[in-house]
N, C-alpha and C. Protein backbone atom coordinates (compact mmCIF):
# COMPACT_ATOMS: atom_id res chain seq x y z
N UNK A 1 0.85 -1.19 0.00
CA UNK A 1 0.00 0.00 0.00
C UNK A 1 0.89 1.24 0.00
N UNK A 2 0.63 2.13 -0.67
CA UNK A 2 1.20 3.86 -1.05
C UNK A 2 0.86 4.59 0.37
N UNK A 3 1.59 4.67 0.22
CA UNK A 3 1.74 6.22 1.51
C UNK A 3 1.17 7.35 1.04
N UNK A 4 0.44 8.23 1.83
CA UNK A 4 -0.21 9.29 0.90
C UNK A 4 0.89 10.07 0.45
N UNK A 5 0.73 10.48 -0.48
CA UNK A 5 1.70 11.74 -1.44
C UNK A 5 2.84 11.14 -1.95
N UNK A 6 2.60 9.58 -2.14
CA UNK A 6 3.43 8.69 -3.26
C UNK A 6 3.22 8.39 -4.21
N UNK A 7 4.31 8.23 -5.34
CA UNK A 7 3.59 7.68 -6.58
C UNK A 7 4.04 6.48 -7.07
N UNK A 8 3.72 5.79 -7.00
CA UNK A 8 4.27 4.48 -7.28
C UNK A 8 5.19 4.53 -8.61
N UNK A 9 6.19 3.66 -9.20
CA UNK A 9 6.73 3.74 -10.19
C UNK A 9 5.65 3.46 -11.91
N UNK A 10 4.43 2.65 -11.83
CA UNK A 10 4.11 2.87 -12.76
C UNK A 10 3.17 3.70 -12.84
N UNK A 11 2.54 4.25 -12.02
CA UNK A 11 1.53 5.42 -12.10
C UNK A 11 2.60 6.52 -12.68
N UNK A 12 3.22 6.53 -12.21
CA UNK A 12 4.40 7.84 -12.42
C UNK A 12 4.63 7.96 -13.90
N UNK A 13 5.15 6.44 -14.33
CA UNK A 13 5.32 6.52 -15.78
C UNK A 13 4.01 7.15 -16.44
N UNK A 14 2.77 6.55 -15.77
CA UNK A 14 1.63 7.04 -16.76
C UNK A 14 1.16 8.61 -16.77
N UNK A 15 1.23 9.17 -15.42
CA UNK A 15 1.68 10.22 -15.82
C UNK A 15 2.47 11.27 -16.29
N UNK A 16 3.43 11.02 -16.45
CA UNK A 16 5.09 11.55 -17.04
C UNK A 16 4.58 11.63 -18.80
N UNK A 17 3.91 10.36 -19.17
CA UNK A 17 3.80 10.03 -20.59
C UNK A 17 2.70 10.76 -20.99
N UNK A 18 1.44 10.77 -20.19
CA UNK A 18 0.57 11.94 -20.16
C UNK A 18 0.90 13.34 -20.32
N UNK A 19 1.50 13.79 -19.54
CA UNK A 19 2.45 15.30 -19.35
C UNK A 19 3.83 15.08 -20.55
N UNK A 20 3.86 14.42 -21.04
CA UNK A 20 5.38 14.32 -22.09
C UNK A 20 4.63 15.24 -23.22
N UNK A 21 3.89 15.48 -23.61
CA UNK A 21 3.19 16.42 -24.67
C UNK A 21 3.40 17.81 -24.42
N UNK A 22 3.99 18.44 -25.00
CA UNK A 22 4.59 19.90 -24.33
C UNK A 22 2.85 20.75 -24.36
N UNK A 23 1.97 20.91 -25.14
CA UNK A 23 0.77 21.56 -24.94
C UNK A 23 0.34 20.92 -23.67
N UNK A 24 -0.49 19.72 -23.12
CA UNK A 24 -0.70 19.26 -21.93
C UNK A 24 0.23 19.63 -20.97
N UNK A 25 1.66 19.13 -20.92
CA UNK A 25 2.29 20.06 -20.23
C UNK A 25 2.20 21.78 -19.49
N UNK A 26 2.28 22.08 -21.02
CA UNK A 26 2.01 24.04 -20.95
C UNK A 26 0.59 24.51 -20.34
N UNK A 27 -0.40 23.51 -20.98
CA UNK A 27 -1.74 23.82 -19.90
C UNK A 27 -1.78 22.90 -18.44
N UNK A 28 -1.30 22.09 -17.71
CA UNK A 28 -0.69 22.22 -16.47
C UNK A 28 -0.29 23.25 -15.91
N UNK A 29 0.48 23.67 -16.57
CA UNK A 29 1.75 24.86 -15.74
C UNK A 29 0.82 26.42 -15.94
N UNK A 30 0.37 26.73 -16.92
CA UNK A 30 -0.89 27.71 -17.11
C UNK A 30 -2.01 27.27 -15.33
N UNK A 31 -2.82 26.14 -15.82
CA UNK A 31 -3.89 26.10 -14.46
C UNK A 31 -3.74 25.68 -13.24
N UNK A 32 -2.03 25.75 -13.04
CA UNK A 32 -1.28 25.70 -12.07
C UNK A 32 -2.09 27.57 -11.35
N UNK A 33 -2.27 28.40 -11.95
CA UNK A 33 -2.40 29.52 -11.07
C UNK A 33 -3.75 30.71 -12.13
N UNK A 34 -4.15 29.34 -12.91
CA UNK A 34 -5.53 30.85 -13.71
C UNK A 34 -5.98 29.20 -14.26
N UNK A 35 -7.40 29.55 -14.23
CA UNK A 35 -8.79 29.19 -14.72
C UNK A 35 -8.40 28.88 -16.12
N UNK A 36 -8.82 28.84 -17.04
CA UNK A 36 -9.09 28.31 -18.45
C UNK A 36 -9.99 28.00 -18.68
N UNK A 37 -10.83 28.65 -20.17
CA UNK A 37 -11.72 28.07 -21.37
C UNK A 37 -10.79 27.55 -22.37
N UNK A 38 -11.83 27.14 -22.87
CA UNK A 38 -11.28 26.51 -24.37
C UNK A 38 -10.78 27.42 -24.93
N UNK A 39 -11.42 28.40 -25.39
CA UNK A 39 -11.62 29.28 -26.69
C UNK A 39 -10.62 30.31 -26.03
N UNK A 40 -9.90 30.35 -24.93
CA UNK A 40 -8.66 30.73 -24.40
C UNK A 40 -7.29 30.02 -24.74
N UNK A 41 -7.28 28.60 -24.68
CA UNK A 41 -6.34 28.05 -24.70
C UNK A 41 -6.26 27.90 -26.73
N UNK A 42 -7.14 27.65 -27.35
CA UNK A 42 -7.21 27.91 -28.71
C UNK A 42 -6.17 29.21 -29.40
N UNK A 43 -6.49 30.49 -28.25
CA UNK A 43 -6.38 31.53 -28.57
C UNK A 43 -4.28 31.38 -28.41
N UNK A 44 -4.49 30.47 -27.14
CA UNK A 44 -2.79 30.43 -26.80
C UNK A 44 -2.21 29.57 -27.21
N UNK A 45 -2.78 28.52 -27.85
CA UNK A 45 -2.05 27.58 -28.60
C UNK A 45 -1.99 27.78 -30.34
N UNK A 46 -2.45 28.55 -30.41
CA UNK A 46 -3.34 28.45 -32.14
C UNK A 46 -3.85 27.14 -32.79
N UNK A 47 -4.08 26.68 -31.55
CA UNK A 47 -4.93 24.93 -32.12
C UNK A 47 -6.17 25.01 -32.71
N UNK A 48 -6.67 24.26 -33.45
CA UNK A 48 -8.00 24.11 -33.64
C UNK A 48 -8.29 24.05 -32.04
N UNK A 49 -10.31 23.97 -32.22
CA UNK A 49 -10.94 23.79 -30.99
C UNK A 49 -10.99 22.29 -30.78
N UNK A 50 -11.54 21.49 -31.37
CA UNK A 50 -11.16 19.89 -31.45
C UNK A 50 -9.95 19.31 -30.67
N UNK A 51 -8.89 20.10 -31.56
CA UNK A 51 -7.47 19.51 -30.81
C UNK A 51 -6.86 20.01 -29.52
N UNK A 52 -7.20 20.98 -28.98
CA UNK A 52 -7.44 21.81 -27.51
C UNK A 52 -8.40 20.86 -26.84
N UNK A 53 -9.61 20.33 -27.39
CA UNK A 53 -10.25 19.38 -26.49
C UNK A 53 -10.83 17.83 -26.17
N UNK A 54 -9.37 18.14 -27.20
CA UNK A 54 -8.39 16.43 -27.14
C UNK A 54 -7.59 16.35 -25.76
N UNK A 55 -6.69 17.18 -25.91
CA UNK A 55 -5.43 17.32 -24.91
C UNK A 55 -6.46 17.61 -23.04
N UNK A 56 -7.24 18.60 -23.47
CA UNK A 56 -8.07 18.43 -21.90
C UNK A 56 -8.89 17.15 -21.62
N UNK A 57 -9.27 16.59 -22.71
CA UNK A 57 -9.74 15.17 -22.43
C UNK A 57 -9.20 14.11 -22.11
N UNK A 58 -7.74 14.49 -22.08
CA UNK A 58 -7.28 13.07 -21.80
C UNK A 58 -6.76 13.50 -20.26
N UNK A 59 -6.28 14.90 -19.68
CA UNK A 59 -6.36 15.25 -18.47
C UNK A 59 -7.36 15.23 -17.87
N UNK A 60 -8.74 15.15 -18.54
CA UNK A 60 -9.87 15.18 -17.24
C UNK A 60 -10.09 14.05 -17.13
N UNK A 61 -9.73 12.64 -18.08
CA UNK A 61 -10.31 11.15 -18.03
C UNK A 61 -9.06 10.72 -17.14
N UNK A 62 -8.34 10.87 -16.26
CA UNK A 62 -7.86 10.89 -15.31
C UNK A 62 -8.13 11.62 -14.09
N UNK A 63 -8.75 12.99 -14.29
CA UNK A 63 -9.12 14.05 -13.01
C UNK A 63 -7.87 14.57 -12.66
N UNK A 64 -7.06 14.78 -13.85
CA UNK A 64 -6.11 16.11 -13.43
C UNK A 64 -6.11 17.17 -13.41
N UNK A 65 -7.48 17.33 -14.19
CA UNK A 65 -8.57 18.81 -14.48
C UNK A 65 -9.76 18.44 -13.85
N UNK A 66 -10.08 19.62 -13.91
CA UNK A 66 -11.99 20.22 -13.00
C UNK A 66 -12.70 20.76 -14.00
N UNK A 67 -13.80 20.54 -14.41
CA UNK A 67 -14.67 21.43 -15.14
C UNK A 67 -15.62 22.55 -13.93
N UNK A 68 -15.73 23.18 -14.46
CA UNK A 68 -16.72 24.42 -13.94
C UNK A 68 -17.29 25.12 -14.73
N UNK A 69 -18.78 24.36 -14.85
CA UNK A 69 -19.67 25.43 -15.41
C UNK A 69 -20.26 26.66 -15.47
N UNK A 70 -19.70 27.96 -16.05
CA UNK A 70 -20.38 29.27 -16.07
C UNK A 70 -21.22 29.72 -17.46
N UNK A 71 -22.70 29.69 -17.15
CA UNK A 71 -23.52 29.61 -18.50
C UNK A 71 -23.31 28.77 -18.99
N UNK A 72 -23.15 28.95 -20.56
CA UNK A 72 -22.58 28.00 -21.85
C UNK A 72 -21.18 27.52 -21.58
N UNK A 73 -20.03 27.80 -20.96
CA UNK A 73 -18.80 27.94 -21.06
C UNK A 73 -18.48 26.91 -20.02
N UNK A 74 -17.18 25.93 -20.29
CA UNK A 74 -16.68 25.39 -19.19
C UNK A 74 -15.51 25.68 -19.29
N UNK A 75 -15.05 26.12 -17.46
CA UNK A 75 -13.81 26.53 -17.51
C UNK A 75 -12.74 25.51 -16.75
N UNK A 76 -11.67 25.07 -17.13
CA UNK A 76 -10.66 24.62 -16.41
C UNK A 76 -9.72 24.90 -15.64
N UNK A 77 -9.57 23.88 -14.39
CA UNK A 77 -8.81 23.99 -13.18
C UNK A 77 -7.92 23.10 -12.93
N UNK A 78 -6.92 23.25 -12.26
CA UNK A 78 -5.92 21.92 -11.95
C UNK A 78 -6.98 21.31 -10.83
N UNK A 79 -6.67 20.13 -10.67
CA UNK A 79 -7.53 19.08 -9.23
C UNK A 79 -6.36 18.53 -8.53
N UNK A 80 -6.61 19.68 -7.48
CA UNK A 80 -5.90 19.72 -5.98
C UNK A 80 -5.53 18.88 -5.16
N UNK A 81 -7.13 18.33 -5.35
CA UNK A 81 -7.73 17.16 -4.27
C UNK A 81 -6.63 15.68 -4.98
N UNK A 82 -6.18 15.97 -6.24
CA UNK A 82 -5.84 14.46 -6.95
C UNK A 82 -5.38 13.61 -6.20
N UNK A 83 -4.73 12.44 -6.13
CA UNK A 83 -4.24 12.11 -5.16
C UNK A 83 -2.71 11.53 -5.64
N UNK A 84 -2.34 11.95 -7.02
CA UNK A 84 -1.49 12.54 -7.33
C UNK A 84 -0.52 13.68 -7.20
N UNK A 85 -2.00 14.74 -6.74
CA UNK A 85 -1.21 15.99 -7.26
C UNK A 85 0.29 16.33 -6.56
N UNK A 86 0.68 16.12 -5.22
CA UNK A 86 1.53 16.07 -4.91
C UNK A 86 2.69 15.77 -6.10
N UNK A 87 2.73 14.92 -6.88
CA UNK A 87 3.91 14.33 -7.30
C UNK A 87 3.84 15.81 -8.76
N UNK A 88 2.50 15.88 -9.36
CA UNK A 88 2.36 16.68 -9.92
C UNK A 88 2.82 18.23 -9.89
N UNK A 89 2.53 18.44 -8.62
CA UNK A 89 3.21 19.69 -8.24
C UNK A 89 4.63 19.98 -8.38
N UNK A 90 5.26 18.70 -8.04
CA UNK A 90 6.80 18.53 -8.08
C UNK A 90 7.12 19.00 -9.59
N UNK A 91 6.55 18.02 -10.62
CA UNK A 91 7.19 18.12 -11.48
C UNK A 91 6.70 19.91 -12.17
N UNK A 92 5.85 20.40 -11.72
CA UNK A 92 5.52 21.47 -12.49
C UNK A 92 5.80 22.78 -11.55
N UNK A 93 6.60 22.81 -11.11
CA UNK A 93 7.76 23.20 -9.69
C UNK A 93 8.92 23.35 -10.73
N UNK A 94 9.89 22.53 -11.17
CA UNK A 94 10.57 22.59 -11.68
C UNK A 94 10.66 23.12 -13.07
N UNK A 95 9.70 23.86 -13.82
CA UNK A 95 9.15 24.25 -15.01
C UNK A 95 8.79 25.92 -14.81
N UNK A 96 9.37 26.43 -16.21
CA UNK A 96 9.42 28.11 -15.75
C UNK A 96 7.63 28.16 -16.02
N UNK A 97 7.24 29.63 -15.74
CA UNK A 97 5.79 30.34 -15.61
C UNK A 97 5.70 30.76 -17.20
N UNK A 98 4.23 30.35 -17.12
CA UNK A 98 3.29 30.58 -18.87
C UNK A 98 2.50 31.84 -18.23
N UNK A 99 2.87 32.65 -17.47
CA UNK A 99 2.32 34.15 -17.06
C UNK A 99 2.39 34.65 -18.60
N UNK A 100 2.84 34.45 -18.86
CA UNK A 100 3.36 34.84 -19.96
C UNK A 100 2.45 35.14 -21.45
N UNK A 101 1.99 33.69 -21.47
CA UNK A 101 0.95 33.26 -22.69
C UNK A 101 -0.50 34.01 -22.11
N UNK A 102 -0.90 33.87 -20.49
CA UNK A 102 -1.88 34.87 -20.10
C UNK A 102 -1.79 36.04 -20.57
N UNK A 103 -0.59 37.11 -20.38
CA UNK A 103 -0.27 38.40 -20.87
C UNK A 103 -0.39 39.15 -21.51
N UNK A 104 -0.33 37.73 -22.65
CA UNK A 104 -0.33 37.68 -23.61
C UNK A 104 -1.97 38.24 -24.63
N UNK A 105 -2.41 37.01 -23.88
CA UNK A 105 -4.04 37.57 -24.41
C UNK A 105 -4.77 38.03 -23.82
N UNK A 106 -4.38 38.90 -22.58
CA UNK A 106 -5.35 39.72 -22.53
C UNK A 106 -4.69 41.07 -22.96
N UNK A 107 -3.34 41.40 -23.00
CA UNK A 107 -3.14 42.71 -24.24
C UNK A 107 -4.06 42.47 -26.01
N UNK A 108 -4.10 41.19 -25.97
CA UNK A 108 -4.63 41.42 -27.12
C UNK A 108 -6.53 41.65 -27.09
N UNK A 109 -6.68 41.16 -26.05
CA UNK A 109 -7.85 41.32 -25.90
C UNK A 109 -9.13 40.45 -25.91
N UNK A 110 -8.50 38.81 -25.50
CA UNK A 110 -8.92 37.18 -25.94
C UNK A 110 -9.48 36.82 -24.65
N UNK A 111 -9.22 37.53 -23.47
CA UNK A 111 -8.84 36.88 -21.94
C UNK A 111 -10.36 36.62 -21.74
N UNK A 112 -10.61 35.55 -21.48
CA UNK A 112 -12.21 34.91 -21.08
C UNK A 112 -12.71 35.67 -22.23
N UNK A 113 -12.68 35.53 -23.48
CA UNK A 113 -13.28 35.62 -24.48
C UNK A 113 -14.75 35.30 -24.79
N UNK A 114 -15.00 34.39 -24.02
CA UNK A 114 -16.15 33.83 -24.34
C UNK A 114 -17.12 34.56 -23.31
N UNK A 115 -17.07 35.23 -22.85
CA UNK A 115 -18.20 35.85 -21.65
C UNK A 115 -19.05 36.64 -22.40
């Protein structure tokens, strides 16, 4: 049995291989400290919308993301509670700040776009 705030060696791999995608990655380290829509992360990735909600689908079919419904719009969160997240935190600890890509769009004028 795991000790709380362990990760066993193959969970680890599965998430490492999960997070090995530099976009999944980059939206980690983004809802490490701000909310997210789609039609935000579209805006910061220049992805289609499809392929933006590919990459959150395979983080929420684990629960490394939160949905939160406002109106029409769902917005994304890191999940705190994971029982991962500990190990998660580590690795996205060691990874510089996407303050950056935020900054980004709201000078341009994208930031919660969808409201």
């Amino acid at each position: 049995m795991r000790k709380t705030g362990e990760t066993d060696m193959q969970r680890a791999a599965q998430l490492l291989k999960l997070l090995g995608d530099q976009t999944r990655l980059t939206m980690m380290k983004l809802l490490q400290s701000h909310d997210c829509c789609v039609c935000e992360f579209v805006a910061m990735f220049d992805m289609s919308q499809p392929a933006i909600s590919q990459h959150l689908r395979k983080l929420r079919d684990i629960e490394l993301v939160k949905e939160t419904r406002k109106g029409k719009w769902i917005f994304y969160s890191i999940n705190r509670e994971h029982e991962d997240y500990p190990f998660i935190q580590s690795v996205l600890a060691s990874l510089p700040g996407q303050d950056g890509l935020v900054i980004e769009l709201e000078a341009q004028g994208l930031r919660i776009c969808c409201e």
